[in-house]
N, C-alpha and C. Protein backbone atom coordinates (compact mmCIF):
# COMPACT_ATOMS: atom_id res chain seq x y z
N UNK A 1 -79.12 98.00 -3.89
CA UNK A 1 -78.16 98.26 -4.96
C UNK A 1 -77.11 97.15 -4.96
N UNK A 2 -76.80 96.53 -6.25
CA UNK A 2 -76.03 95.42 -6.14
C UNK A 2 -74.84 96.27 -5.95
N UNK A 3 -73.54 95.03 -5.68
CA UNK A 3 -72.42 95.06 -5.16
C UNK A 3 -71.35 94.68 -6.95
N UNK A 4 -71.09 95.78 -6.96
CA UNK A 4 -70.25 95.61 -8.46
C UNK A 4 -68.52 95.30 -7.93
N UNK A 5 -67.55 94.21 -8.31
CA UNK A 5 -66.52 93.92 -7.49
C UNK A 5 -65.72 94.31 -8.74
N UNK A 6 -65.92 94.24 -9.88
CA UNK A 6 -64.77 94.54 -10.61
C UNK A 6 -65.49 95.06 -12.14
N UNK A 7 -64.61 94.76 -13.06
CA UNK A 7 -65.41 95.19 -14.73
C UNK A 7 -65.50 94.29 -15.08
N UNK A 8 -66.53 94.30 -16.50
CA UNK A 8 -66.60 93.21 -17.07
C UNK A 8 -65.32 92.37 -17.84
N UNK A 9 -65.51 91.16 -17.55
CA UNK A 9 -64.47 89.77 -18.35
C UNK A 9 -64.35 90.28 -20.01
N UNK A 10 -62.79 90.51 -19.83
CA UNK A 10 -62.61 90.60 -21.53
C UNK A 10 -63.02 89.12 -22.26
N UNK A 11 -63.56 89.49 -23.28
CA UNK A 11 -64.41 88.62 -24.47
C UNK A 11 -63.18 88.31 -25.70
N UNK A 12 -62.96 87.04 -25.22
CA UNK A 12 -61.92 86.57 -26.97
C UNK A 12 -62.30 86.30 -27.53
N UNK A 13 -62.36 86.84 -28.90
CA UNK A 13 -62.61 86.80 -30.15
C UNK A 13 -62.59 85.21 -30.43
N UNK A 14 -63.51 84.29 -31.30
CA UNK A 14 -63.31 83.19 -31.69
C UNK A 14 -62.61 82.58 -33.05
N UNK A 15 -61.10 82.58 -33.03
CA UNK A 15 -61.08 82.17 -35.02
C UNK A 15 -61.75 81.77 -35.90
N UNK A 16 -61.88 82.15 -36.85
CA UNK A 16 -62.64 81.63 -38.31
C UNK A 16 -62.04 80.89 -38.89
N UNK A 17 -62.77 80.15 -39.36
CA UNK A 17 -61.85 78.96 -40.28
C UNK A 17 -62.62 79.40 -41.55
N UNK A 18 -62.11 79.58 -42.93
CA UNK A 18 -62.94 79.31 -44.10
C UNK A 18 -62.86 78.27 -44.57
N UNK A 19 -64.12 77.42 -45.31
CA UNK A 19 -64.43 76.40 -45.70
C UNK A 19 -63.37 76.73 -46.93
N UNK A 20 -62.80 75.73 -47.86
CA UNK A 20 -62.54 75.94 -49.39
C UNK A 20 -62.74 74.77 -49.79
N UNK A 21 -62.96 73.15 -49.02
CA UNK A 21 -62.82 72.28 -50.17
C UNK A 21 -64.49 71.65 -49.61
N UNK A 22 -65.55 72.42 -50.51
CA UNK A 22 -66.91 72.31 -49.99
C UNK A 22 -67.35 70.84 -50.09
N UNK A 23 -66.62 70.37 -51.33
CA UNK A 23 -67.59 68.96 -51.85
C UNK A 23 -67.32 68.07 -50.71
N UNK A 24 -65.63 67.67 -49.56
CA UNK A 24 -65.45 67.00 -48.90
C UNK A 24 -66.29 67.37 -47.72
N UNK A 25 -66.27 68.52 -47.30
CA UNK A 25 -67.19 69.11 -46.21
C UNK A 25 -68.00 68.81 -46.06
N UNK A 26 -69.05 68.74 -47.26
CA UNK A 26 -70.30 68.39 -47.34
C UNK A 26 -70.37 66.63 -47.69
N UNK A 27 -69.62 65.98 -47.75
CA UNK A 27 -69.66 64.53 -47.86
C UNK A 27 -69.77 63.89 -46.51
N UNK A 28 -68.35 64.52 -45.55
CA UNK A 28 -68.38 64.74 -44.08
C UNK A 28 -69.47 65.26 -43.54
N UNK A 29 -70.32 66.25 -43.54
CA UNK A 29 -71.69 66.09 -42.73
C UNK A 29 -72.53 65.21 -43.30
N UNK A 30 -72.76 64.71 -44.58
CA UNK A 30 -73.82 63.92 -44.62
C UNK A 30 -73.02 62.31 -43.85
N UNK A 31 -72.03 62.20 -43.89
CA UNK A 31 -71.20 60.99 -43.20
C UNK A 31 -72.00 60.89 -41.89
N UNK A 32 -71.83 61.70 -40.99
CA UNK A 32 -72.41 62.18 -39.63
C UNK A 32 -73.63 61.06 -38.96
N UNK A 33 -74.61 61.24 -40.31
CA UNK A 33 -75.91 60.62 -40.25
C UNK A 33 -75.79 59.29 -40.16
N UNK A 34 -74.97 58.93 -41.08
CA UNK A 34 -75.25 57.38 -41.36
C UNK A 34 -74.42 56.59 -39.68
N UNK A 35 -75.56 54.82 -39.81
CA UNK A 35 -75.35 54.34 -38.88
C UNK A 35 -74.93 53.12 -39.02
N UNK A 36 -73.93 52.50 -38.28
CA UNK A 36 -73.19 51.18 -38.49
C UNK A 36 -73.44 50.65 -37.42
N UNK A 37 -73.83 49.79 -36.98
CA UNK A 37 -74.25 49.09 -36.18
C UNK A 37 -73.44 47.74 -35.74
N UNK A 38 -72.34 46.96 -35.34
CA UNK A 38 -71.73 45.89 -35.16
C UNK A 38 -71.72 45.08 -34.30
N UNK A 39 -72.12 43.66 -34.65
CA UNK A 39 -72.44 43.01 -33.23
C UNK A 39 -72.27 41.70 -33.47
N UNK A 40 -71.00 40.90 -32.23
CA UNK A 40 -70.84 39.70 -32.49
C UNK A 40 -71.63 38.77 -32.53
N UNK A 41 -70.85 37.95 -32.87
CA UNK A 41 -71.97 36.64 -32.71
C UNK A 41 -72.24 36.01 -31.66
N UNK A 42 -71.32 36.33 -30.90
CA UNK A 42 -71.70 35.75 -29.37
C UNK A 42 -73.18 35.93 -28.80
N UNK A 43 -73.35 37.14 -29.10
CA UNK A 43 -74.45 37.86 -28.63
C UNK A 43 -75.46 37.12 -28.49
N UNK A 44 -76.08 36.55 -30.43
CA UNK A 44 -76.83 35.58 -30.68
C UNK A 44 -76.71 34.32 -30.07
N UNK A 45 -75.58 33.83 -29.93
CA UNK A 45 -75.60 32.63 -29.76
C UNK A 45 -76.14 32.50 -27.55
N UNK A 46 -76.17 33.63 -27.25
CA UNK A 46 -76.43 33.56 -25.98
C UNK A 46 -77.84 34.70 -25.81
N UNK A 47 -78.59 34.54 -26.70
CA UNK A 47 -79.40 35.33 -26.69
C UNK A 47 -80.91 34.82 -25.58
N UNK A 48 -80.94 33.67 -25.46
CA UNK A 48 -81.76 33.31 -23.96
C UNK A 48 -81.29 33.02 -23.10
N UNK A 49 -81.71 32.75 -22.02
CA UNK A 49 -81.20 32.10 -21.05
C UNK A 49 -81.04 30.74 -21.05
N UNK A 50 -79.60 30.45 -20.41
CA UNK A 50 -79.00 29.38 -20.57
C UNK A 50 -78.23 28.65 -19.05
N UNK A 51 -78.56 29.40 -18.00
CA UNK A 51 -78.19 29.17 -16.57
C UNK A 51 -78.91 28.19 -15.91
N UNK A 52 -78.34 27.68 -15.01
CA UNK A 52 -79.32 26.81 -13.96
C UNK A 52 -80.49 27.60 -13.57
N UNK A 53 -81.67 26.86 -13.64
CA UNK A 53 -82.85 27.00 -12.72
C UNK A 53 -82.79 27.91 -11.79
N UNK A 54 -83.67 28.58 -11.44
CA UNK A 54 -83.99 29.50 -10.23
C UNK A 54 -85.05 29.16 -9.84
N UNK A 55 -84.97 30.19 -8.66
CA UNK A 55 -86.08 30.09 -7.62
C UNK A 55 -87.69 30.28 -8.66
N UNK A 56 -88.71 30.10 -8.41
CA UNK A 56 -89.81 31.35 -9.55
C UNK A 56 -89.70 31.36 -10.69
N UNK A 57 -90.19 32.28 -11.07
CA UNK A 57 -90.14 32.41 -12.64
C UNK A 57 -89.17 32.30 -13.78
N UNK A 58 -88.76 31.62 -14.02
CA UNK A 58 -87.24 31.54 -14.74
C UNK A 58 -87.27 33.17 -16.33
N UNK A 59 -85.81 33.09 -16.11
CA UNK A 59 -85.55 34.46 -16.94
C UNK A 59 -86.05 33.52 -18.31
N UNK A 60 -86.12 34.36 -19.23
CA UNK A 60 -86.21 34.02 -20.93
C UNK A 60 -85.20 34.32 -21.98
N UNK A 61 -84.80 35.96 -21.79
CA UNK A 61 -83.69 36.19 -22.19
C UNK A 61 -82.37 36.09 -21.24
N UNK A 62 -81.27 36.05 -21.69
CA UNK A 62 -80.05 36.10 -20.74
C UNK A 62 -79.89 37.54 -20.57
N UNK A 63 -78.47 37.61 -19.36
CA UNK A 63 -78.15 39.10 -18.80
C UNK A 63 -78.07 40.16 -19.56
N UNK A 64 -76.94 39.44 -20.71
CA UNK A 64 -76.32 39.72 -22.14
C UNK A 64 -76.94 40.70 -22.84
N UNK A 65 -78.19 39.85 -23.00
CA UNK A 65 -79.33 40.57 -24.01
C UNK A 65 -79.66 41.47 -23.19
N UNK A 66 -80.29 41.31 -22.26
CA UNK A 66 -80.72 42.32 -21.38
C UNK A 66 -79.56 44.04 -21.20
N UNK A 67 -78.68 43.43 -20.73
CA UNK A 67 -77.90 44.57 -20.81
C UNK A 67 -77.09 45.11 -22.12
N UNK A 68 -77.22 44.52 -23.00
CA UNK A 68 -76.74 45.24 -24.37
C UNK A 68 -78.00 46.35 -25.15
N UNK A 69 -79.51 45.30 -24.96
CA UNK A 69 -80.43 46.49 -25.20
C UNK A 69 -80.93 47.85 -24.65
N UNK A 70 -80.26 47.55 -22.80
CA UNK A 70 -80.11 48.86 -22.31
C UNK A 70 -79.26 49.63 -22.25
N UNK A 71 -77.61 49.00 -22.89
CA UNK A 71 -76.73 49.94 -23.52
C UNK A 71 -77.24 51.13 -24.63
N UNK A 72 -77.66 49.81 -25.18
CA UNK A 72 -78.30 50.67 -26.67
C UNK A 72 -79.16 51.89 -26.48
N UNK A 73 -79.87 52.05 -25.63
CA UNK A 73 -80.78 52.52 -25.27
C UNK A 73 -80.61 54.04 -24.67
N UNK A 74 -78.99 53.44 -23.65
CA UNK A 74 -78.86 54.92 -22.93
C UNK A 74 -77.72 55.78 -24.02
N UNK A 75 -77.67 54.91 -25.18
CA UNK A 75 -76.58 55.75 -26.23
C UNK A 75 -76.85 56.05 -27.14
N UNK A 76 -78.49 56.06 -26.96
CA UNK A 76 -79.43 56.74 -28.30
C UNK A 76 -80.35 57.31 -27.82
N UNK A 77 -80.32 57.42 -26.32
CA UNK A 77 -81.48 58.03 -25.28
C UNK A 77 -82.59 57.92 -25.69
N UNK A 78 -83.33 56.49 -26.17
CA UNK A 78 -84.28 56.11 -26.50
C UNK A 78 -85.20 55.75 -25.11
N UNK A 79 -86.58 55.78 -24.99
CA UNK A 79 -87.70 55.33 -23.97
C UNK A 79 -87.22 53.87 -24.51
N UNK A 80 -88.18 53.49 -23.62
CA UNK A 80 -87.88 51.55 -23.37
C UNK A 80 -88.83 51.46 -24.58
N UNK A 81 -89.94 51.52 -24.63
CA UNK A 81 -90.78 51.46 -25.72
C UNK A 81 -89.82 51.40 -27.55
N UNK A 82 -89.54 52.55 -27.43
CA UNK A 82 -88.88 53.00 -29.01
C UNK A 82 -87.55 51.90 -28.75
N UNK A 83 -86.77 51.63 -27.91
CA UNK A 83 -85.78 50.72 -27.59
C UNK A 83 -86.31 49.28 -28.61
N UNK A 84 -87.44 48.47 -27.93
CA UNK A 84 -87.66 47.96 -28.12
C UNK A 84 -88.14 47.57 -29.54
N UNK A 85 -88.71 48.42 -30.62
CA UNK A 85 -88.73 48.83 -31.49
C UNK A 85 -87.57 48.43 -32.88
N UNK A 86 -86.67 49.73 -31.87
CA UNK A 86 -85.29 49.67 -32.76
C UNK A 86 -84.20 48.40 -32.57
N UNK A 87 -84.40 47.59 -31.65
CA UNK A 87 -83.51 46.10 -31.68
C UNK A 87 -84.38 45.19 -32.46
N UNK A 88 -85.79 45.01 -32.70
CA UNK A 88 -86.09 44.80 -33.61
C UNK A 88 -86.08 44.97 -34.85
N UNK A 89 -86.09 45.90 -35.21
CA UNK A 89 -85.36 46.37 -36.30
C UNK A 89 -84.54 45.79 -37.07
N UNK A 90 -83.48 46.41 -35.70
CA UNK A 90 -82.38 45.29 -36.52
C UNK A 90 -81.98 43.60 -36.91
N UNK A 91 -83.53 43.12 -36.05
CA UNK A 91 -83.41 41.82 -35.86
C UNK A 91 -83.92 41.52 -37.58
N UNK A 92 -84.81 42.30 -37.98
CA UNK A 92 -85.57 42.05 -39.18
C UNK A 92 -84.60 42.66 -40.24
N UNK A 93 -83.49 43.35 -40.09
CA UNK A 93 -82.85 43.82 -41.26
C UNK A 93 -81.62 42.74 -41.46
N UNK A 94 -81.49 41.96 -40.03
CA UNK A 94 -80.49 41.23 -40.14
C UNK A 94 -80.93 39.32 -40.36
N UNK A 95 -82.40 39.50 -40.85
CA UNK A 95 -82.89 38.47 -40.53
C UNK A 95 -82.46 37.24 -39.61
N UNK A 96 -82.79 37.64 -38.73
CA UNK A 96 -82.17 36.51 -37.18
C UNK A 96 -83.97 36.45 -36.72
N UNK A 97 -84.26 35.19 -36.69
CA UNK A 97 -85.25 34.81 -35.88
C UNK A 97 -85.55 34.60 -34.44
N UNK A 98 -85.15 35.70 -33.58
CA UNK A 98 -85.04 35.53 -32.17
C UNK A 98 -86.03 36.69 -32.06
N UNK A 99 -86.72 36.53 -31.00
CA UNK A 99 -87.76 37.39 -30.36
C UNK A 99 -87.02 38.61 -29.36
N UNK A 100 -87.85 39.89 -29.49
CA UNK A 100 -86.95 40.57 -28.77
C UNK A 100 -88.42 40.67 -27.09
N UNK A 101 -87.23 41.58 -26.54
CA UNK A 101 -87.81 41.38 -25.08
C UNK A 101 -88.52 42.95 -24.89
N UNK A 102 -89.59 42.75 -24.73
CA UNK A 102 -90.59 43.97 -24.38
C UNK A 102 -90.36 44.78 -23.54
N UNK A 103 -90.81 46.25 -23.80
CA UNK A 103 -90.44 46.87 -22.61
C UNK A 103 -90.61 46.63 -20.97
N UNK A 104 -91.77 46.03 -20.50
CA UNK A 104 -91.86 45.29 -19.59
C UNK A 104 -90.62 44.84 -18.78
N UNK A 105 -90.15 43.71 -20.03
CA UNK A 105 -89.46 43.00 -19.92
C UNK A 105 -87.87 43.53 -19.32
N UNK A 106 -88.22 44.59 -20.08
CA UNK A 106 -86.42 45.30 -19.66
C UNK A 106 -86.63 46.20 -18.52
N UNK A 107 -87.91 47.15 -18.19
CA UNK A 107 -88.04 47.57 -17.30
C UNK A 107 -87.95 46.96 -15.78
N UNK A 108 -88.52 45.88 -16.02
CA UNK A 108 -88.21 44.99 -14.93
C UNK A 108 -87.13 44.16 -14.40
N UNK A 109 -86.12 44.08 -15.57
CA UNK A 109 -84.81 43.03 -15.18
C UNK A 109 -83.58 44.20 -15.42
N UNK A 110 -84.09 45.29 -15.66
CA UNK A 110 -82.64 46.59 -15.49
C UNK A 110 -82.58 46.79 -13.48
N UNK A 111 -84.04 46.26 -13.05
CA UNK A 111 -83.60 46.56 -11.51
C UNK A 111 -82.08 45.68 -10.55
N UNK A 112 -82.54 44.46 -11.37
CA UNK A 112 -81.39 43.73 -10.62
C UNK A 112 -80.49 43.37 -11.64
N UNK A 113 -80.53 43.96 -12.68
CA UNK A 113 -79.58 43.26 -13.20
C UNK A 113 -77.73 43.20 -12.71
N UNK A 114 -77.22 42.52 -12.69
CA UNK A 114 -75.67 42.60 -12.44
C UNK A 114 -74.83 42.97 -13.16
N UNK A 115 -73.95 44.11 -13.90
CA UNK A 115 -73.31 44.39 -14.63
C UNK A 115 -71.89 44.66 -13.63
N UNK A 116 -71.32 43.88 -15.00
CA UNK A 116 -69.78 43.57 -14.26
C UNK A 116 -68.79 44.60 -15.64
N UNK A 117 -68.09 45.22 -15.10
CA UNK A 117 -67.41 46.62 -15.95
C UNK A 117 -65.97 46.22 -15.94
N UNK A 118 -65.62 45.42 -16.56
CA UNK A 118 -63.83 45.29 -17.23
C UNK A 118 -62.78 46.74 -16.92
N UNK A 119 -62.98 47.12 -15.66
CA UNK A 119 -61.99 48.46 -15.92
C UNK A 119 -60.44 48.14 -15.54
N UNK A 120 -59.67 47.11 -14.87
CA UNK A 120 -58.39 46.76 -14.36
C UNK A 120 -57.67 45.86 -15.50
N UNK A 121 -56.57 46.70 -16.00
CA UNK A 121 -55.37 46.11 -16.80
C UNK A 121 -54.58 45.42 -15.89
N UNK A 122 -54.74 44.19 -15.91
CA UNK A 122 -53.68 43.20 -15.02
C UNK A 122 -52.76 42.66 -15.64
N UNK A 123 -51.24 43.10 -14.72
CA UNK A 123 -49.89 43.22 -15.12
C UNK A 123 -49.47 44.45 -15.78
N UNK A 124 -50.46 45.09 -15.65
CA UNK A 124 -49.27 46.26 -16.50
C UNK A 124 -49.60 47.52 -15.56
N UNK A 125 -47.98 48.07 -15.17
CA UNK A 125 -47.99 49.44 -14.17
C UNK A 125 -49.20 50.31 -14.74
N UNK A 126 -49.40 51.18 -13.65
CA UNK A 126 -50.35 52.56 -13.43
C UNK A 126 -49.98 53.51 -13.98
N UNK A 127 -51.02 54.24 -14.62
CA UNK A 127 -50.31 55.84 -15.12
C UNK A 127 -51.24 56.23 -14.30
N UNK A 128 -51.10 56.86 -13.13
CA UNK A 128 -51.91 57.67 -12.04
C UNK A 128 -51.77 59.45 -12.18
N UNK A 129 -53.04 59.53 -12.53
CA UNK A 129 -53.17 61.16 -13.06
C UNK A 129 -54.08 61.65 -11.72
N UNK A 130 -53.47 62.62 -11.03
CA UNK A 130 -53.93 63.31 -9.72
C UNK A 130 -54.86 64.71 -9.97
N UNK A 131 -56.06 64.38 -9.85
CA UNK A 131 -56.65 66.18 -10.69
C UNK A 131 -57.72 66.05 -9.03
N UNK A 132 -58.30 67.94 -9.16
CA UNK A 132 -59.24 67.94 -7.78
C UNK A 132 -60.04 68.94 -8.58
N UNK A 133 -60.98 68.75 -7.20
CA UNK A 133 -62.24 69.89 -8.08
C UNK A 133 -62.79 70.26 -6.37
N UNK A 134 -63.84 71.12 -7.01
CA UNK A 134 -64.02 72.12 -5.41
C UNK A 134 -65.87 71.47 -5.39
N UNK A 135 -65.78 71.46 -3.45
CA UNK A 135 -66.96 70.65 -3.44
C UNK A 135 -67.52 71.85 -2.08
N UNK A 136 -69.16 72.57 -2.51
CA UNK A 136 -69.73 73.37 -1.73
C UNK A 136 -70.38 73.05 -0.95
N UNK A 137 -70.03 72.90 0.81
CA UNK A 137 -70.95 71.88 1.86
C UNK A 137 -71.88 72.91 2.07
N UNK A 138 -71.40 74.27 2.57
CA UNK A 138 -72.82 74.88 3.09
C UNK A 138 -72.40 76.44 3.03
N UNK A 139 -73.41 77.26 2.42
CA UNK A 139 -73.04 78.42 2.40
C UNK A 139 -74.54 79.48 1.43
N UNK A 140 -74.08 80.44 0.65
CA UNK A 140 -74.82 81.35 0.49
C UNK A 140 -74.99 80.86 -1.02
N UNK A 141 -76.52 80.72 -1.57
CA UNK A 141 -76.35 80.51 -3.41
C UNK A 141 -75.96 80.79 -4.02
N UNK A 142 -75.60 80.51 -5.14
CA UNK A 142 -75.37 81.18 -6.56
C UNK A 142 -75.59 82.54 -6.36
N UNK A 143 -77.02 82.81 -6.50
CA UNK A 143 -77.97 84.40 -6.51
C UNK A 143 -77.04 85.18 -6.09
N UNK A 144 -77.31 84.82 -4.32
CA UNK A 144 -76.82 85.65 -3.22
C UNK A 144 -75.33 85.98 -3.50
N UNK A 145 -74.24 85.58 -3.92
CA UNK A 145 -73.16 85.90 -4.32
C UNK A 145 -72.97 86.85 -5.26
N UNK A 146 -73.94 86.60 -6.60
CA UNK A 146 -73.55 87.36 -7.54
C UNK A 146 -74.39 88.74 -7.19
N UNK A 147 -74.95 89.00 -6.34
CA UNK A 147 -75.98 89.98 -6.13
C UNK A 147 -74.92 90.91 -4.73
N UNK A 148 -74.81 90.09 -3.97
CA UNK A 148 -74.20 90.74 -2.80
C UNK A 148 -73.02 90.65 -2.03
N UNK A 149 -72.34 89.61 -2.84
CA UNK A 149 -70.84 88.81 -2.79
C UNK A 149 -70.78 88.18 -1.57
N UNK A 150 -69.77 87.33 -1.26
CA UNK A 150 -69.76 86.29 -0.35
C UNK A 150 -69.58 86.52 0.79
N UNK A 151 -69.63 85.66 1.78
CA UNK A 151 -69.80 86.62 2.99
C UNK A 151 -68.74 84.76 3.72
N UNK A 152 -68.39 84.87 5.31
CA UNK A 152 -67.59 83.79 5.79
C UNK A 152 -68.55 83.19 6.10
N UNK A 153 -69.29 82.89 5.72
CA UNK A 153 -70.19 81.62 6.11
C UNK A 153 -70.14 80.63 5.07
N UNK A 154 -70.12 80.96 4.10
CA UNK A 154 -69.47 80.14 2.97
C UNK A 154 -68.26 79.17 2.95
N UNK A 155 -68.56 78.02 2.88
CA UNK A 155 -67.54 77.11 3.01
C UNK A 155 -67.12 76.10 1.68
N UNK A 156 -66.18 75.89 1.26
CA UNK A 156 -65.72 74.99 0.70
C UNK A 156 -64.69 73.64 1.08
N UNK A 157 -64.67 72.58 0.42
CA UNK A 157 -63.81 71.79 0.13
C UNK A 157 -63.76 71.31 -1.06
N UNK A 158 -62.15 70.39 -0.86
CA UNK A 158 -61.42 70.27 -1.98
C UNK A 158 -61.23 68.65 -2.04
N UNK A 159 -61.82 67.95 -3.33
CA UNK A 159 -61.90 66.50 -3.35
C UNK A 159 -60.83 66.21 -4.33
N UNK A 160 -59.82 65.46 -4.17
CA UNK A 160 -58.31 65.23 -4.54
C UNK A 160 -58.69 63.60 -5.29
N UNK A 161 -58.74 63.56 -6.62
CA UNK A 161 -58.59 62.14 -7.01
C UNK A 161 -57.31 61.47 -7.47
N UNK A 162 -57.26 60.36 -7.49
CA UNK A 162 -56.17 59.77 -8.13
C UNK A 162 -56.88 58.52 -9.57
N UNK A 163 -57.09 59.22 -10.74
CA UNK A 163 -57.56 58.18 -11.61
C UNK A 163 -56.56 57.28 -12.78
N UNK A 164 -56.91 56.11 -13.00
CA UNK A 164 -56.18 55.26 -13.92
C UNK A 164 -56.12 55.58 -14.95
N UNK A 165 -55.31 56.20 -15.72
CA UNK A 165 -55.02 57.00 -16.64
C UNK A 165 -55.58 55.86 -18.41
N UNK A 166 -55.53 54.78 -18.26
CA UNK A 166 -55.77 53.67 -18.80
C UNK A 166 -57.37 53.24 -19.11
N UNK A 167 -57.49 53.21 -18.29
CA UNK A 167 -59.51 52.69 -17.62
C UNK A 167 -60.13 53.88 -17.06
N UNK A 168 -59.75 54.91 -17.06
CA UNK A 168 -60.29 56.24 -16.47
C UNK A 168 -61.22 55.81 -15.01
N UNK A 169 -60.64 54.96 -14.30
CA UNK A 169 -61.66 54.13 -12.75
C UNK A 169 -60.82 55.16 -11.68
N UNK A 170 -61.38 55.88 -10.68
CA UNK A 170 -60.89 55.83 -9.87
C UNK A 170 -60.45 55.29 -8.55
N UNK A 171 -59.15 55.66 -8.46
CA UNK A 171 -58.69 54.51 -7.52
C UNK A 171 -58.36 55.34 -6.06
N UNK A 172 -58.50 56.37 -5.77
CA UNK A 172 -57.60 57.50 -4.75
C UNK A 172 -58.68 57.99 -4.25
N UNK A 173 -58.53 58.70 -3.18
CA UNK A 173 -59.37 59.94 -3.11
C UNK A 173 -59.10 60.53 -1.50
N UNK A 174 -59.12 61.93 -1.45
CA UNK A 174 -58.95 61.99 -0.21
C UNK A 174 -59.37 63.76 -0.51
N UNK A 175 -60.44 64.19 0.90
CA UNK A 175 -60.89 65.35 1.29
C UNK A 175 -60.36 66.15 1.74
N UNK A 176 -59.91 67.45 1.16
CA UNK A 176 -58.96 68.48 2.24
C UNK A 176 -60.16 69.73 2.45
N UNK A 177 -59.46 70.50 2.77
CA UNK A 177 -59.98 72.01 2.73
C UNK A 177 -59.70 72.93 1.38
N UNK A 178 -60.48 73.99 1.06
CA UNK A 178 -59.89 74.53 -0.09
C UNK A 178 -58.28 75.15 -0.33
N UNK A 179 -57.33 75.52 0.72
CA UNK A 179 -56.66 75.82 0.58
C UNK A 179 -55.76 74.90 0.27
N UNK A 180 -55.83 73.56 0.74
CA UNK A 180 -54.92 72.35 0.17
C UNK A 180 -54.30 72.14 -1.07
N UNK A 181 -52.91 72.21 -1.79
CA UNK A 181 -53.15 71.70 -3.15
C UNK A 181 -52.81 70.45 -3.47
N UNK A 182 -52.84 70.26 -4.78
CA UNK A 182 -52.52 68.60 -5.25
C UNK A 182 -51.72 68.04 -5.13
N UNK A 183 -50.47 69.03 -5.32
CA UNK A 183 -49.27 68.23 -4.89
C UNK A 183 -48.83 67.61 -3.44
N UNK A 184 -49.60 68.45 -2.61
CA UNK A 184 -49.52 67.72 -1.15
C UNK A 184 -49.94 66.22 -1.04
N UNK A 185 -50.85 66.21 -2.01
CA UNK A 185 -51.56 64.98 -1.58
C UNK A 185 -51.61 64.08 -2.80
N UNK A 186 -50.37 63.77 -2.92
CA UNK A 186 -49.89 62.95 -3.96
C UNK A 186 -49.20 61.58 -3.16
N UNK A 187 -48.44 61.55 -2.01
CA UNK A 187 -48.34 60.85 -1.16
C UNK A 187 -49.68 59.93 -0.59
N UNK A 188 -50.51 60.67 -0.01
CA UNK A 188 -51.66 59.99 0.44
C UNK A 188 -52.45 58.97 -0.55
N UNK A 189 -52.49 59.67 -1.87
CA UNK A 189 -53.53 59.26 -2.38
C UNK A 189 -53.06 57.94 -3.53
N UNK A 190 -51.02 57.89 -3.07
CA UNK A 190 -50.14 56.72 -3.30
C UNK A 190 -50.23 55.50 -2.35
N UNK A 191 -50.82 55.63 -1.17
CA UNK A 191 -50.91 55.06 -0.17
C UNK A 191 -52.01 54.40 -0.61
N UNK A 192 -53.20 54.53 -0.83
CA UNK A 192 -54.22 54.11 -1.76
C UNK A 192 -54.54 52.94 -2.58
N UNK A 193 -53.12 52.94 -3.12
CA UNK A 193 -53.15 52.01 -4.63
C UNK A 193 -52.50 51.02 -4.11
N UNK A 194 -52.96 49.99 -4.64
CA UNK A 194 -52.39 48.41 -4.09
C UNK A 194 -51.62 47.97 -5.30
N UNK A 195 -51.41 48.67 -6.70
CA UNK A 195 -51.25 48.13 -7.90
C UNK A 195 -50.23 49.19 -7.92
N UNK A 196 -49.13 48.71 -8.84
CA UNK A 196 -47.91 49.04 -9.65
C UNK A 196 -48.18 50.19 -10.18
N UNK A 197 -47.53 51.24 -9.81
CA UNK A 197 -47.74 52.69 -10.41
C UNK A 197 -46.02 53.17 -11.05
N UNK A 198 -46.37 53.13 -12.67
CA UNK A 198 -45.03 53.36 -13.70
C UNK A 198 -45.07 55.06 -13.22
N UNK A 199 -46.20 55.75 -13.99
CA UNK A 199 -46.04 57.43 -13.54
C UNK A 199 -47.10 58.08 -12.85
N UNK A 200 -46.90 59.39 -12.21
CA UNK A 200 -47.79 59.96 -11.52
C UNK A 200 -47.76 61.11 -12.56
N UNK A 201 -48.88 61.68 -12.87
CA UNK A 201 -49.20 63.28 -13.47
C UNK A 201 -50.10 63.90 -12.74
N UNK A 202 -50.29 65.04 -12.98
CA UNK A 202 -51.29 66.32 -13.10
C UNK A 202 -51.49 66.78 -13.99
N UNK A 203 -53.35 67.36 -13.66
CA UNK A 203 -54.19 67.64 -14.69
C UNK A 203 -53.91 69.69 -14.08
N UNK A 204 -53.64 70.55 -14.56
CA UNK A 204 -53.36 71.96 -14.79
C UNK A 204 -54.06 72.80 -15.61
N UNK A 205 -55.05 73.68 -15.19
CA UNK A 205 -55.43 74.69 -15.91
C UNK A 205 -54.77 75.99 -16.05
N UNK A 206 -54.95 76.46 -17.70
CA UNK A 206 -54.31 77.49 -18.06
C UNK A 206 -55.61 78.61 -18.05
């Protein structure tokens, strides 16, 4: 016989909104669909490789290309195949005579490729926002809880970040126990930062 701990969670009602101005509404979802696509010229103009010699087989396309078609790719959750496809595409709608790079091609140079991520505003102070979340090392499942409730073998901790409010990178971090809170460890996780911090916040649930 399960273990009943309390009653059921009151259910809030969700507001209604009524539609009244249909024609914009409906201009706005068909908006939704359509796709704009923008892309410098740099792109093209570095669209093979253009580096010193290597060891072996020399690349064909540059990094560039390489990693912009697998941007594309993970932000339309396209297979490498259909990827390949759709940058063509656009190569033929935009008439540019450059060859695109086969799936092969990308499957094989996403292993090493090097991607370098612009996340640090240099010269300008920190807005350091301190939020935590709860991390389960070892204990009883999901199931077993909701079936027979928790028992002390169940353990938690508590992972304390400090992120750049700017570049959303984190820069902090430090492990307590669950009973720890954030504000304790606002000190520590100041100790951390090697860069100019203007404000500190917290993230608070209601």
């Amino acid at each position: 016989m399960s273990k009943i701990s309390g009653g059921l969670p009151s259910v809030k009602s969700q507001p209604v909104y009524r539609v009244k101005n249909w024609s914009s509404y409906n201009r706005a979802l068909v908006a939704r669909g359509s796709l704009t696509v923008w892309i410098d010229d740099s792109l093209w103009r570095q669209w093979y490789a253009q580096g010193p010699s290597q060891r072996g087989a020399q690349f064909v396309y540059s990094d560039q290309t390489i990693e912009w078609m697998l941007t594309m790719r993970v932000l339309l959750k396209l297979p490498l195949r259909q990827t390949q496809g759709f940058i063509q595409s656009l190569l033929d709608l935009m008439q540019l005579e450059l060859a695109t790079p086969d799936y092969s091609t990308l499957s094989r140079r996403q292993g090493s490729l090097a991607v370098v991520l612009p996340t640090r505003c240099p010269d300008t102070p920190m807005h350091l926002v301190v939020d935590s979340t709860g991390l389960k090392v070892y204990g009883e499942g999901e199931w077993k809880v909701r079936q027979h409730g928790w028992t002390k073998r169940r353990t938690w901790r508590k992972l304390h970040v400090g992120v750049n409010e700017a570049t959303g990178e984190v820069v902090a971090q430090t492990l307590t126990s669950h009973r720890i809170d954030d504000a304790s460890q606002v000190v520590p996780l100041l100790t951390q930062v090697d860069e100019a911090v203007e404000a500190v916040g917290g993230v608070w649930s209601v």
